[in-house]
Structure formats: C-alpha cells, structure tokens
C-alpha atoms as a PDB file:
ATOM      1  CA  UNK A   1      17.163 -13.740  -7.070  1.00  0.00           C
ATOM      2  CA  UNK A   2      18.679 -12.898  -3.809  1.00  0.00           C
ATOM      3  CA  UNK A   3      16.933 -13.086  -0.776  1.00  0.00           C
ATOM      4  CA  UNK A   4      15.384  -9.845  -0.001  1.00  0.00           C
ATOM      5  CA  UNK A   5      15.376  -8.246   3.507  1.00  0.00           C
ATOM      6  CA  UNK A   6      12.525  -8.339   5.795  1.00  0.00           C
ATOM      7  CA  UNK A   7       9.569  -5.667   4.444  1.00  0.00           C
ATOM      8  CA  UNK A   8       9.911  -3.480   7.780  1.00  0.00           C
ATOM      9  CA  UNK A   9      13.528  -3.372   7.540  1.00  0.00           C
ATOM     10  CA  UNK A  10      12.904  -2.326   3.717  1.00  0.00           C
ATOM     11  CA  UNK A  11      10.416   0.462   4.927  1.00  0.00           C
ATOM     12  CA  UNK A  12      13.046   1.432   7.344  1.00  0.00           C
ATOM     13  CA  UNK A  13      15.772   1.931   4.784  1.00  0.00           C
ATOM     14  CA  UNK A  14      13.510   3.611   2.247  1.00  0.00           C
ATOM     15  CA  UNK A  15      12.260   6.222   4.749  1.00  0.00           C
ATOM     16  CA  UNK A  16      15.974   7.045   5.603  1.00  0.00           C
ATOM     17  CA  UNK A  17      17.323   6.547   1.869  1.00  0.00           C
ATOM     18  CA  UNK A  18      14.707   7.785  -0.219  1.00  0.00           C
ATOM     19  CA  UNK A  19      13.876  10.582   2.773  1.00  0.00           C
ATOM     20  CA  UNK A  20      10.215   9.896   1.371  1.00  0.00           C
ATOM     21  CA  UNK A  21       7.170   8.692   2.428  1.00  0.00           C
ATOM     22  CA  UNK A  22       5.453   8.494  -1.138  1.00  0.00           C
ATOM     23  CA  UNK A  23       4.166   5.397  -2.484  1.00  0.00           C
ATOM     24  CA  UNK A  24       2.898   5.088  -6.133  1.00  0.00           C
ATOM     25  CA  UNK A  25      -0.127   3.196  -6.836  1.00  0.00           C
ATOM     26  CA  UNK A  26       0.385   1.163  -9.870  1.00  0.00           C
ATOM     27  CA  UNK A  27      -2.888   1.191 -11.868  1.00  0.00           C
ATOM     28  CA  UNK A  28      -2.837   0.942 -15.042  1.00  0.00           C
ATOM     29  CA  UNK A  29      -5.969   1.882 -16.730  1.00  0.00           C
ATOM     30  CA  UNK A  30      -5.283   1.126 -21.019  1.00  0.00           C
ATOM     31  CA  UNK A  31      -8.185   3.776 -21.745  1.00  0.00           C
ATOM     32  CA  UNK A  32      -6.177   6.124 -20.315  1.00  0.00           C
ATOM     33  CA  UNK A  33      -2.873   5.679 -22.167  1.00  0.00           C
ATOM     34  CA  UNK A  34      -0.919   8.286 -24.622  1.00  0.00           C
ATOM     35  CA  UNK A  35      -1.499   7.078 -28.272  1.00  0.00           C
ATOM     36  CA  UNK A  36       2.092   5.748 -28.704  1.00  0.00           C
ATOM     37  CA  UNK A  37       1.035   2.362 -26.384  1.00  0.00           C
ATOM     38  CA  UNK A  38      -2.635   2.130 -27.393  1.00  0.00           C
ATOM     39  CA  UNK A  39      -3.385  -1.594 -28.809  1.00  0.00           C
ATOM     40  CA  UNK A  40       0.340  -2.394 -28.568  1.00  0.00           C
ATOM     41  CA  UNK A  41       1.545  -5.670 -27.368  1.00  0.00           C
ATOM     42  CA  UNK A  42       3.672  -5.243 -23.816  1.00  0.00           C
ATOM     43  CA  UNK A  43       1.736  -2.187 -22.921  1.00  0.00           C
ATOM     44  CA  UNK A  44       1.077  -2.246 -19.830  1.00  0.00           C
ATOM     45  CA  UNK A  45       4.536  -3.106 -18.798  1.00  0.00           C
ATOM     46  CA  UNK A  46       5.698  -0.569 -20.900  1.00  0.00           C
ATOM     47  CA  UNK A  47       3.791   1.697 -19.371  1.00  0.00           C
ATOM     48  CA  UNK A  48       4.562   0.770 -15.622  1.00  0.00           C
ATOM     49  CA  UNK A  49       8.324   0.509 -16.085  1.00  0.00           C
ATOM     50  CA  UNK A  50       8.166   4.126 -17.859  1.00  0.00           C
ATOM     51  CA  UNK A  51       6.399   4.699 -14.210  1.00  0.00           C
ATOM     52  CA  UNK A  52       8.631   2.859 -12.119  1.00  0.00           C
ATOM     53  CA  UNK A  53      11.998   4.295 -13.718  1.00  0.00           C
ATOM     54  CA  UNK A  54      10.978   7.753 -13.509  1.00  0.00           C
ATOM     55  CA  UNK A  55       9.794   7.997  -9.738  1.00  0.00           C
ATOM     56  CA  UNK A  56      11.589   5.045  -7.960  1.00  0.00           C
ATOM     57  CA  UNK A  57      14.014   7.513  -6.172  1.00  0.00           C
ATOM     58  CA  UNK A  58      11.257   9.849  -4.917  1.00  0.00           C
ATOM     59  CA  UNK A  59       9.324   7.084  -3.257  1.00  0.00           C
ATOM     60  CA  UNK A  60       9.182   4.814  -0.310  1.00  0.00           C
ATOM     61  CA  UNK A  61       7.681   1.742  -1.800  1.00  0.00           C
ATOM     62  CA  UNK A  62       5.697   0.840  -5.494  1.00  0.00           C
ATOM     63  CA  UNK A  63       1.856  -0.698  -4.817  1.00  0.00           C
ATOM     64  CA  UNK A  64       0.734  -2.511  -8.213  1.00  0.00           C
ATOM     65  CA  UNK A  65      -3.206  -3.094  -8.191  1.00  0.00           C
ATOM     66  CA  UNK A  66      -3.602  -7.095  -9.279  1.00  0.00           C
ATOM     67  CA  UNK A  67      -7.061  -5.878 -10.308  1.00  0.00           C
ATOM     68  CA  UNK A  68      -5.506  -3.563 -13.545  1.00  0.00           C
ATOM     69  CA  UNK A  69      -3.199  -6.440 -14.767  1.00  0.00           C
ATOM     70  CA  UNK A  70      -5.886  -9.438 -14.699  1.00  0.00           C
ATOM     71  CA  UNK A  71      -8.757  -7.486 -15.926  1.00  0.00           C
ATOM     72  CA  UNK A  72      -6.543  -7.013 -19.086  1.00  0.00           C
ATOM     73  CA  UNK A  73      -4.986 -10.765 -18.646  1.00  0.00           C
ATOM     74  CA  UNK A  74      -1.414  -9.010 -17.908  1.00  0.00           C
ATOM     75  CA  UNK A  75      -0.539 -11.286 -14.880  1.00  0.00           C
ATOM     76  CA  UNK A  76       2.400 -12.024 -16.469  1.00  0.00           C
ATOM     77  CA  UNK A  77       3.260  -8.555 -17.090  1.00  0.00           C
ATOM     78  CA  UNK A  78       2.659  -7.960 -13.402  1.00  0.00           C
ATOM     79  CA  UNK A  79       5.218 -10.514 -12.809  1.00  0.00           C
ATOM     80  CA  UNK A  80       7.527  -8.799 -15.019  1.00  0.00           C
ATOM     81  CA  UNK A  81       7.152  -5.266 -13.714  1.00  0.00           C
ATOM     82  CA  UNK A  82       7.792  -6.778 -10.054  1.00  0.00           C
ATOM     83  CA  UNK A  83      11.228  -8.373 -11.185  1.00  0.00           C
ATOM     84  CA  UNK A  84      12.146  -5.499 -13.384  1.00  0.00           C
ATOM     85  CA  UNK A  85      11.747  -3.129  -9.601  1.00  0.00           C
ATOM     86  CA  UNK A  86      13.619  -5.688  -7.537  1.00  0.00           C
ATOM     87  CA  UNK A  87      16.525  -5.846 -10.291  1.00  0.00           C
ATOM     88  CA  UNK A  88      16.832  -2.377 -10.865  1.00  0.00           C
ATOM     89  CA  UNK A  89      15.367  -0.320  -7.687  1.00  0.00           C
ATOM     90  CA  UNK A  90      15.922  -3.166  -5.271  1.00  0.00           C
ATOM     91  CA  UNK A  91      15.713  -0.458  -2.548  1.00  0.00           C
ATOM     92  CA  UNK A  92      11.828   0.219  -3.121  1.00  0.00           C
ATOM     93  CA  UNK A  93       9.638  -2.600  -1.518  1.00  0.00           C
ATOM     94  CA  UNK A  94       6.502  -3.948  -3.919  1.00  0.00           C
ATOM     95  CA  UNK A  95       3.630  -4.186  -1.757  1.00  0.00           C
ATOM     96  CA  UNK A  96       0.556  -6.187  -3.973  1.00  0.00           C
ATOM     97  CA  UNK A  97      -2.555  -4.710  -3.523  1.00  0.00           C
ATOM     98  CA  UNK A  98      -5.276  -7.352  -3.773  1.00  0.00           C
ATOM     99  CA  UNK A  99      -7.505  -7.122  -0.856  1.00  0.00           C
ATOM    100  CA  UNK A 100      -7.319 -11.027  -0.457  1.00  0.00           C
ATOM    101  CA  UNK A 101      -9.902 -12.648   2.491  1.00  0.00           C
ATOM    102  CA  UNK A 102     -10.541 -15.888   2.510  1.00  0.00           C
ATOM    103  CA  UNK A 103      -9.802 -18.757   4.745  1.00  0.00           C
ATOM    104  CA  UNK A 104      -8.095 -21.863   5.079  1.00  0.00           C
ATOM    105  CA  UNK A 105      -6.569 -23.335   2.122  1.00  0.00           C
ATOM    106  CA  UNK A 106      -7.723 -20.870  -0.089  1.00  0.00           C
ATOM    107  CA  UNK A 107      -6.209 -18.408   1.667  1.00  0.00           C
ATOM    108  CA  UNK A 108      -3.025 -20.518   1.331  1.00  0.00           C
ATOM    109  CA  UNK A 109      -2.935 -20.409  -2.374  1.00  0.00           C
ATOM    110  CA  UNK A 110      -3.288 -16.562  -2.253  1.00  0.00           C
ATOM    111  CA  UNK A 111      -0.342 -15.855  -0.087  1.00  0.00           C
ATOM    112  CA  UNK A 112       1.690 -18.503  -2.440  1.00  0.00           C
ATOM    113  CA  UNK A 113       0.341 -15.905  -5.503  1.00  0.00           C
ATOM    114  CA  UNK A 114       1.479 -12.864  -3.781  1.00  0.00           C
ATOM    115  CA  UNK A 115       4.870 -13.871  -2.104  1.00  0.00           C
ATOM    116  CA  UNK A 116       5.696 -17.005  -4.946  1.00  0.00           C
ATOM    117  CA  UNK A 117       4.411 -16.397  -8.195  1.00  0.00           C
ATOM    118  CA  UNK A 118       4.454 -12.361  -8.087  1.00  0.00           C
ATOM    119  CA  UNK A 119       7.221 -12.145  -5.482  1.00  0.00           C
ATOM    120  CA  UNK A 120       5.717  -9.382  -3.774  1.00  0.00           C
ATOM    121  CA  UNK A 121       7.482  -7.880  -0.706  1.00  0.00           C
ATOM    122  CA  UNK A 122       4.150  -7.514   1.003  1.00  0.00           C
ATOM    123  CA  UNK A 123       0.083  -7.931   0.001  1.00  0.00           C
ATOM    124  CA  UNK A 124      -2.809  -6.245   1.440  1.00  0.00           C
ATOM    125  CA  UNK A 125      -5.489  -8.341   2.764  1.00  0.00           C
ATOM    126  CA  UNK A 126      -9.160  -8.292   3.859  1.00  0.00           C
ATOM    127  CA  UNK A 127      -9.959  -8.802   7.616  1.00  0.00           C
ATOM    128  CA  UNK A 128     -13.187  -8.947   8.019  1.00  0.00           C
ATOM    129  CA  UNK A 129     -13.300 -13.347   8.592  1.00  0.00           C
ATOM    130  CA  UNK A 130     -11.489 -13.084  11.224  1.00  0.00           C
ATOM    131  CA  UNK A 131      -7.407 -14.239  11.655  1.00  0.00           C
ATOM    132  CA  UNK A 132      -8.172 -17.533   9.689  1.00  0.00           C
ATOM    133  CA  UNK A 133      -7.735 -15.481   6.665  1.00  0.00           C
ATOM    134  CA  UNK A 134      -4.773 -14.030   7.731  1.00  0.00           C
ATOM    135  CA  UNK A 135      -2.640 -16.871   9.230  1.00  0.00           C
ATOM    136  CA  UNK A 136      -1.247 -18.456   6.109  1.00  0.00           C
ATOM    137  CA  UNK A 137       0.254 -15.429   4.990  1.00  0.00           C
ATOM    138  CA  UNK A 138       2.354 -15.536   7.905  1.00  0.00           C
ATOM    139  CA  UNK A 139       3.810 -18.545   7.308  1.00  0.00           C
ATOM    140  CA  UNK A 140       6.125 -16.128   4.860  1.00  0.00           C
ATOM    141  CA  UNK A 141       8.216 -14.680   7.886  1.00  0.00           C
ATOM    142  CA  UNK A 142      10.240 -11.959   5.841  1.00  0.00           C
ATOM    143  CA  UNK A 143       6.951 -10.605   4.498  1.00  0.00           C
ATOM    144  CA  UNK A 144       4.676  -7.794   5.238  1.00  0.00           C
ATOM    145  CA  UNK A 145       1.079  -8.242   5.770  1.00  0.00           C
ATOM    146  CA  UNK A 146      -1.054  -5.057   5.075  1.00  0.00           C
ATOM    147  CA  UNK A 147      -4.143  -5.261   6.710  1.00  0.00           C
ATOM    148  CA  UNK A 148      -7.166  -3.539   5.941  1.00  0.00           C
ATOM    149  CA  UNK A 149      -8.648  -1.299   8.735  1.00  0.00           C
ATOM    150  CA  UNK A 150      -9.854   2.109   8.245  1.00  0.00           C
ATOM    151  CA  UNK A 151     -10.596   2.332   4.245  1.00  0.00           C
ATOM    152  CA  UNK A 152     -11.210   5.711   2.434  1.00  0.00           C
ATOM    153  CA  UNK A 153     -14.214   5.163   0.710  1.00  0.00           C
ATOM    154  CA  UNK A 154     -17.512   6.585   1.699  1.00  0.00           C
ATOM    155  CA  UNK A 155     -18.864   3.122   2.085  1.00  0.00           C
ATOM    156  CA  UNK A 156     -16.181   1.511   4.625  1.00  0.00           C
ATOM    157  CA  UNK A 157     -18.460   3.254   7.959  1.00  0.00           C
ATOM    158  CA  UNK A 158     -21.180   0.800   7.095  1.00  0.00           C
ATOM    159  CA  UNK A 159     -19.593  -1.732   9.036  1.00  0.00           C
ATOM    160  CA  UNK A 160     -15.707  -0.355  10.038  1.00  0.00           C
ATOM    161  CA  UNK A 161     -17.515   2.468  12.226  1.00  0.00           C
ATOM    162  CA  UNK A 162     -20.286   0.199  14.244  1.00  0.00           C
ATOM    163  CA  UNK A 163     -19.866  -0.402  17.630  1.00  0.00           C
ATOM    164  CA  UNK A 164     -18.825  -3.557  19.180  1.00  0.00           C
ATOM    165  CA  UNK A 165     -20.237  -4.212  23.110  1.00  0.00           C
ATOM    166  CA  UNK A 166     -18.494  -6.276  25.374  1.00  0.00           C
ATOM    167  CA  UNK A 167     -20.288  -7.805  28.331  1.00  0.00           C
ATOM    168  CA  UNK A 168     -19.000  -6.152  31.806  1.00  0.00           C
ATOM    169  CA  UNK A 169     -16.550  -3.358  29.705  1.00  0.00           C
ATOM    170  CA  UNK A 170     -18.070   0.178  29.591  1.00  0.00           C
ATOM    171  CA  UNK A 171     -15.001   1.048  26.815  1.00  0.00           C
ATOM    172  CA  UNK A 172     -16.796   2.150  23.711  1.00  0.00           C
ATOM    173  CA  UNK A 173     -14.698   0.237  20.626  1.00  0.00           C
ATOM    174  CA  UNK A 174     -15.519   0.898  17.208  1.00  0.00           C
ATOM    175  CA  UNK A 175     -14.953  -2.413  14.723  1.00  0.00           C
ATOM    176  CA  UNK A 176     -11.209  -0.581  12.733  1.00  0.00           C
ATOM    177  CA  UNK A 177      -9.982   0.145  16.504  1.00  0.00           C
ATOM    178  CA  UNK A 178     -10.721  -3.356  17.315  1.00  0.00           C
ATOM    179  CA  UNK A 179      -8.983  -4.360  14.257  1.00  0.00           C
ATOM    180  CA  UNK A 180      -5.979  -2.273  14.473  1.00  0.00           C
ATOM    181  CA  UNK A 181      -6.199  -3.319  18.242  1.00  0.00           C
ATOM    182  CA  UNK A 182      -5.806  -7.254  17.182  1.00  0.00           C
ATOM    183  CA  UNK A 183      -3.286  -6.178  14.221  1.00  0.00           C
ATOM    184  CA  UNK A 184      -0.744  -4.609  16.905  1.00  0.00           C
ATOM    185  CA  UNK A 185      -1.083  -7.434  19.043  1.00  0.00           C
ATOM    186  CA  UNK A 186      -2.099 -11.192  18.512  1.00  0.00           C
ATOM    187  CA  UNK A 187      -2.230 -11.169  14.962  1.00  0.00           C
ATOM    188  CA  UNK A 188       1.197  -9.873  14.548  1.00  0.00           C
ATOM    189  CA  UNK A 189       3.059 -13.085  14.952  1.00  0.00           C
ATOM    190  CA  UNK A 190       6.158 -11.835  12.760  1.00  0.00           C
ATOM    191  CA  UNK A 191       6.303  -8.455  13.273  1.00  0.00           C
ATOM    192  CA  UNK A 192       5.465  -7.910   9.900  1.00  0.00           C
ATOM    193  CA  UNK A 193       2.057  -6.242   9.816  1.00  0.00           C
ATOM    194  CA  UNK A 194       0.728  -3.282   8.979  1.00  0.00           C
ATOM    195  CA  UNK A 195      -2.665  -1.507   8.504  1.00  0.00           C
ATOM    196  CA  UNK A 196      -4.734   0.450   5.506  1.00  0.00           C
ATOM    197  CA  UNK A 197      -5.983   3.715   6.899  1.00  0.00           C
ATOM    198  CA  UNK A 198      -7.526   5.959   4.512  1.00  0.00           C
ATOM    199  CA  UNK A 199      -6.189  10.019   4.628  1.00  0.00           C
ATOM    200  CA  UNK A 200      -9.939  10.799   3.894  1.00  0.00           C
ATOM    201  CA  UNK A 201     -10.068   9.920   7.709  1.00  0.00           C
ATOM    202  CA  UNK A 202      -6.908  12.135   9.314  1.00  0.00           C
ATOM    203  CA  UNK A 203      -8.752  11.803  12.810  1.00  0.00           C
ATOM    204  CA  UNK A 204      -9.283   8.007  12.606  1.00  0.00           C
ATOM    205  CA  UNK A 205      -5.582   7.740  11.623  1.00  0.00           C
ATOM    206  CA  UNK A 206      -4.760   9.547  14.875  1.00  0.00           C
ATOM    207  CA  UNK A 207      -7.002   7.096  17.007  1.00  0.00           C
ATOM    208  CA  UNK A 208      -5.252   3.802  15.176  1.00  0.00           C
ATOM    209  CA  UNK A 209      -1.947   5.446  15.522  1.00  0.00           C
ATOM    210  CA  UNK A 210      -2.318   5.810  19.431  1.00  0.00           C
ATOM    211  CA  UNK A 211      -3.312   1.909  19.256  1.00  0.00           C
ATOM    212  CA  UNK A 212      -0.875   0.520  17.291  1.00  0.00           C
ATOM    213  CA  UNK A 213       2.631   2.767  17.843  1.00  0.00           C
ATOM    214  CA  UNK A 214       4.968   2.718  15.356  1.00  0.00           C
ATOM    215  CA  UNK A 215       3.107  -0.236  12.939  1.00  0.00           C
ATOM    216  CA  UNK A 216       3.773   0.847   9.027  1.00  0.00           C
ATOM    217  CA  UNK A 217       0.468   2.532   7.775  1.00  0.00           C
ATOM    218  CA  UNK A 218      -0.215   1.792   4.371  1.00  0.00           C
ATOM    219  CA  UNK A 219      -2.529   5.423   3.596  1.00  0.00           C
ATOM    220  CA  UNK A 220      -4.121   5.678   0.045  1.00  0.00           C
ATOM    221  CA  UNK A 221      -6.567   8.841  -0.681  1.00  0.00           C
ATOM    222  CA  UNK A 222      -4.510  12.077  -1.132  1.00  0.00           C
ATOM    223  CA  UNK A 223      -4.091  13.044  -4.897  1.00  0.00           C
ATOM    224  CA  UNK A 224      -7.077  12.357  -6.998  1.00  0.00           C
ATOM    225  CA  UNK A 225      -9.402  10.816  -3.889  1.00  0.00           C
ATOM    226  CA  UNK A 226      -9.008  14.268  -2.133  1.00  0.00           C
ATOM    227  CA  UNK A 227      -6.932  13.498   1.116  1.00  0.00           C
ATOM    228  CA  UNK A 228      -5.427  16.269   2.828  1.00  0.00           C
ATOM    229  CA  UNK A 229      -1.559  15.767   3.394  1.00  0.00           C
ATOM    230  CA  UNK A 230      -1.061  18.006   6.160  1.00  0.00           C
ATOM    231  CA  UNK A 231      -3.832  16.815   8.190  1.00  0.00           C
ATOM    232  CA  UNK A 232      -2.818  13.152   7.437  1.00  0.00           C
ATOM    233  CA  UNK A 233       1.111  14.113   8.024  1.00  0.00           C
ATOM    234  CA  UNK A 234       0.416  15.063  11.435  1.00  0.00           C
ATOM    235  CA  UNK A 235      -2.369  12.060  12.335  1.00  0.00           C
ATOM    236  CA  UNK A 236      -0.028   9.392  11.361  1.00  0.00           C
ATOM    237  CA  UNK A 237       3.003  10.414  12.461  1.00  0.00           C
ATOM    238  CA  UNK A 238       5.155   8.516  14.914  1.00  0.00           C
ATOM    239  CA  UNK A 239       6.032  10.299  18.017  1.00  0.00           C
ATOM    240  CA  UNK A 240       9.758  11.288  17.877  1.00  0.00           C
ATOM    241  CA  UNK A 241      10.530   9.661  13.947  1.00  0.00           C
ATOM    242  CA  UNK A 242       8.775  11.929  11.490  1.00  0.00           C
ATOM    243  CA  UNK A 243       9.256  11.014   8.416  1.00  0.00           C
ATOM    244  CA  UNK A 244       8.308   6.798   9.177  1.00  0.00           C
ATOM    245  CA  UNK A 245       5.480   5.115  10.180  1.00  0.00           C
ATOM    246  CA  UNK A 246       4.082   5.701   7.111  1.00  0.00           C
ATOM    247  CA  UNK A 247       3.101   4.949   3.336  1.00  0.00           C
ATOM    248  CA  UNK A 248       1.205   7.461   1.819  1.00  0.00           C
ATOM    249  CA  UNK A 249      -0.232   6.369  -1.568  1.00  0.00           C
ATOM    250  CA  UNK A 250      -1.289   8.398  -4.962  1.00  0.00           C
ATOM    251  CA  UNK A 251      -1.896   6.491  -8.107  1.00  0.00           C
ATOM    252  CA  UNK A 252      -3.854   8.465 -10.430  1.00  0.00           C
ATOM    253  CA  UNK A 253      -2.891  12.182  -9.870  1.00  0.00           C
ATOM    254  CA  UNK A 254       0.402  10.696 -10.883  1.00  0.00           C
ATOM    255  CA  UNK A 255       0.126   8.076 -13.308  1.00  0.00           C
ATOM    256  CA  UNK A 256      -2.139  10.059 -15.516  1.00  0.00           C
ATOM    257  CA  UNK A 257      -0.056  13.694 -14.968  1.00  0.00           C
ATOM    258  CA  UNK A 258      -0.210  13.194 -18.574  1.00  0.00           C
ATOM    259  CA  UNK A 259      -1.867  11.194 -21.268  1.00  0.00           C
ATOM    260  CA  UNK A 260       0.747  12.331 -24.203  1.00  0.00           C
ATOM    261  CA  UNK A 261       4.352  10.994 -24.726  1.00  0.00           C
ATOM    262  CA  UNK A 262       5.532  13.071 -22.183  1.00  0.00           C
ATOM    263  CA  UNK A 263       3.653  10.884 -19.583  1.00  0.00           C
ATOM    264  CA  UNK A 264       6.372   9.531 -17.519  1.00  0.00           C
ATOM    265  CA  UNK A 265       8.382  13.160 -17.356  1.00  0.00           C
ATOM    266  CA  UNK A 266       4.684  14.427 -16.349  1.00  0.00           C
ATOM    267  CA  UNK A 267       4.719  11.448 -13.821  1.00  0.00           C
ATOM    268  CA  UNK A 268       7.966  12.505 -11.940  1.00  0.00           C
ATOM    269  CA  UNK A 269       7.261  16.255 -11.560  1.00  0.00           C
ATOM    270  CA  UNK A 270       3.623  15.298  -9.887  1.00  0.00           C
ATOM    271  CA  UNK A 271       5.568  13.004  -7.895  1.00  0.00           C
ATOM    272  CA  UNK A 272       8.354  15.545  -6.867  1.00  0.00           C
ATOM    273  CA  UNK A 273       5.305  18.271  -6.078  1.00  0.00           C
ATOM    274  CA  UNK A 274       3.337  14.912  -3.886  1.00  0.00           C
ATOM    275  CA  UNK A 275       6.627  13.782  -1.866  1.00  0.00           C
ATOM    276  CA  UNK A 276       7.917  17.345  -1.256  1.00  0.00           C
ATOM    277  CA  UNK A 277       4.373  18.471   0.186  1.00  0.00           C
ATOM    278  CA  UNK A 278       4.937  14.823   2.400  1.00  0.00           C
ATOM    279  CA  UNK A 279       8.110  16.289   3.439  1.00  0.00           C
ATOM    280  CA  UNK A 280       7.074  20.075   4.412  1.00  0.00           C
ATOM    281  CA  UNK A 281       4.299  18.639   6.368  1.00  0.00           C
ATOM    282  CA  UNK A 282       6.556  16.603   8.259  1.00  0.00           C
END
C-alpha cells in the first residue's frame, strides 16, 4: 500500500474536497441488521462496506468502533473494511476509535494495533494517566492522535469538570481545559493531535476551541445522542476557515436509517440531510 499522507493534511483535503465536515461512526450492531445479513458469514463487512460505499463522498473521515468488531470476533473484518476505504475512498481518513490508555509497553503494542495491524490513519486514546500513555503513539509521525477531553456522556463531569488548584495561580482550570491545554502544547510533539469534545457540550467546545486554535476536533453526539448542530457549528468553528477544524460524528441515526434491504440507500439520504444541516450552519 502506498504511503498515506499525514492525517491533518488528510483532514485538510477532505474539508476542501468533500466540502463536509461529517464523519460516520462505524458501529455495527448484528441485532440490528436487515434480514438479508442476519447469521451470514462476512456480515459485518458486508454491512460496513454497503456503509462506506454509499456515504464516502458526503463525509470528512470514517470512525470504525474496535469495540463492534471484537465483541463479534470480526477483527479481521475490521482489517478488511479499513483496506477496502483506503483502496477505494483513499481520500477519507479512518480514524480507530478505541479509547486506548495505558502506559509504557502496553501502550506500545496498542499504537502497533491501531497504526500496523488495522492501518488506521488515526486512534482515539484515553488521557487520563497522564502523557506516558500517549507517547508511543507518537512514535508514528504521519499519524493522528485523538485525544479524549470533553466526552458527551452524562458521566464524563465526574472527573473532566473538577477543578484543579495550583499553588500561587488564582486562574480557575477545570481538568478537559487542562487537557486540551497540554494537547495544544507539550503533548503535541508531531503536530498530529487532536481532541474528543462532545456536541452535548456546545459551550465547552467554545472554551477548548479558544485554547487550542485550529487543533482537529473529533465531536460525536449529534444524531441519535441529541447534539445540536447549530450550536456545535458555531462553538467549534475556527475563526476565519468555516467549514475545518472539525469532525462531527453520527453513527446510529445513520447506520440504522433503515433495518430493511434498503439500508444503505436509507444510510446516504440521512447522511445527505446530517452533512447539509453541517453545511447551513456553517
């Protein structure tokens, strides 16, 4: 395979090219599948390439779930699906979505999964033990580094919203601003980082915007999770470049527009409706 482009200049590309911001969350969920791929051998890639094929010109990048594939023992499947997108929509970066954070050489051996076995084009990783369990992934130069921050789920304030205090600063930082605040800065060794920032949180995304400029945000919870998209349009957006800074995830409200044989058709037209609403908020 040829050697791919650096993930921001992919982003870059996409947002111009593709003149979307939509990203579609590859989960795929068997229970949930028309009749024609129930208990069928190859289903899940079936499914996902059905997916893939239908939407990859409306979107900015493709986010496969590890989660969906190994629960079913479809890693290989995954692998598949990410080769079948880099032959045939080599314009759409993969970014892995598997929350990695561990440390040392563990950590190792996950970034060699995501960037060597699965080829991904970036991975989203877990924080909260500190840069140790971010460093090895940066030993892949070309790839991007999605770092969790500001999560949508109800739960994420139980520790991303406390307070940290500094001796002799009278600065009130919150634990995501001091991530996002290490993300843009230290951490970000080759330029390759980004940040998860939920849209059920469009005035947090406006705070770790003014931290981190023009750093890619990764933004899952519009469509099923409830996100609004004009109030996360206008939090995330970079000053002067609407239309970038930003991945803006759905998964569900488009994957499952439809549970007959009609799913991927279904699939495209909720994807259409998602990325034009992405646009007229712009």
């Amino acid at each position: 395979m040829k050697t791919r482009p650096l993930f921001t200049e992919q982003l870059n590309a996409a947002w111009s090219s593709q003149d979307s911001m939509l990203c579609v969350g590859l989960d795929p969920d068997p229970k949930q599948f028309p009749a024609s791929l129930k208990g069928k051998g190859g289903a899940i890639l079936a499914f996902c390439r059905e997916i893939v094929d239908a939407t990859a010109d409306l979107v900015c990048a493709f986010k496969p779930q590890i989660a969906y594939f190994a629960s079913q023992g479809a890693e290989d499947q995954l692998e598949q699906l990410i080769d079948h997108i880099h032959r045939q929509h080599p314009q759409v970066p993969v970014i892995l979505d598997s929350k990695r954070g561990d440390i040392g050489s563990t950590a190792q051996q996950y970034a060699i999964e995501a960037f060597e076995r699965y080829q991904a084009d970036a991975v989203t990783v877990n924080p909260y033990m500190g840069f140790d369990s971010i460093e090895p992934y940066l030993k892949y130069t070309d790839k991007g580094v999605i770092v969790l921050c500001r999560t949508s789920n109800p739960g994420g304030s139980d520790l991303q919203f406390l307070e940290i205090n500094e001796a002799h600063s009278a600065e009130r930082e919150l634990l995501y601003q001091r991530v996002a605040r290490l993300a843009a800065s230290k951490w970000n060794k080759t330029g390759q980082l980004g940040l998860v920032v939920g849209a059920t949180f469009p005035e947090e995304i406006a705070q770790v915007r003014n931290i981190v400029g023009d750093m890619p945000l990764l933004i899952p919870g519009i469509g099923a999770q409830g996100g609004d998209i004009p109030a996360t349009v206008k939090a995330g957006t970079v000053t002067g470049k609407p239309g970038t800074g930003m991945i803006i995830n759905s998964s569900r409200a488009i994957l499952y527009a439809s549970k007959e044989s009609n799913f991927a058709d279904a699939a495209r037209k909720a994807a259409i409706a998602t990325r034009d609403a992405l646009r007229a908020a712009k």
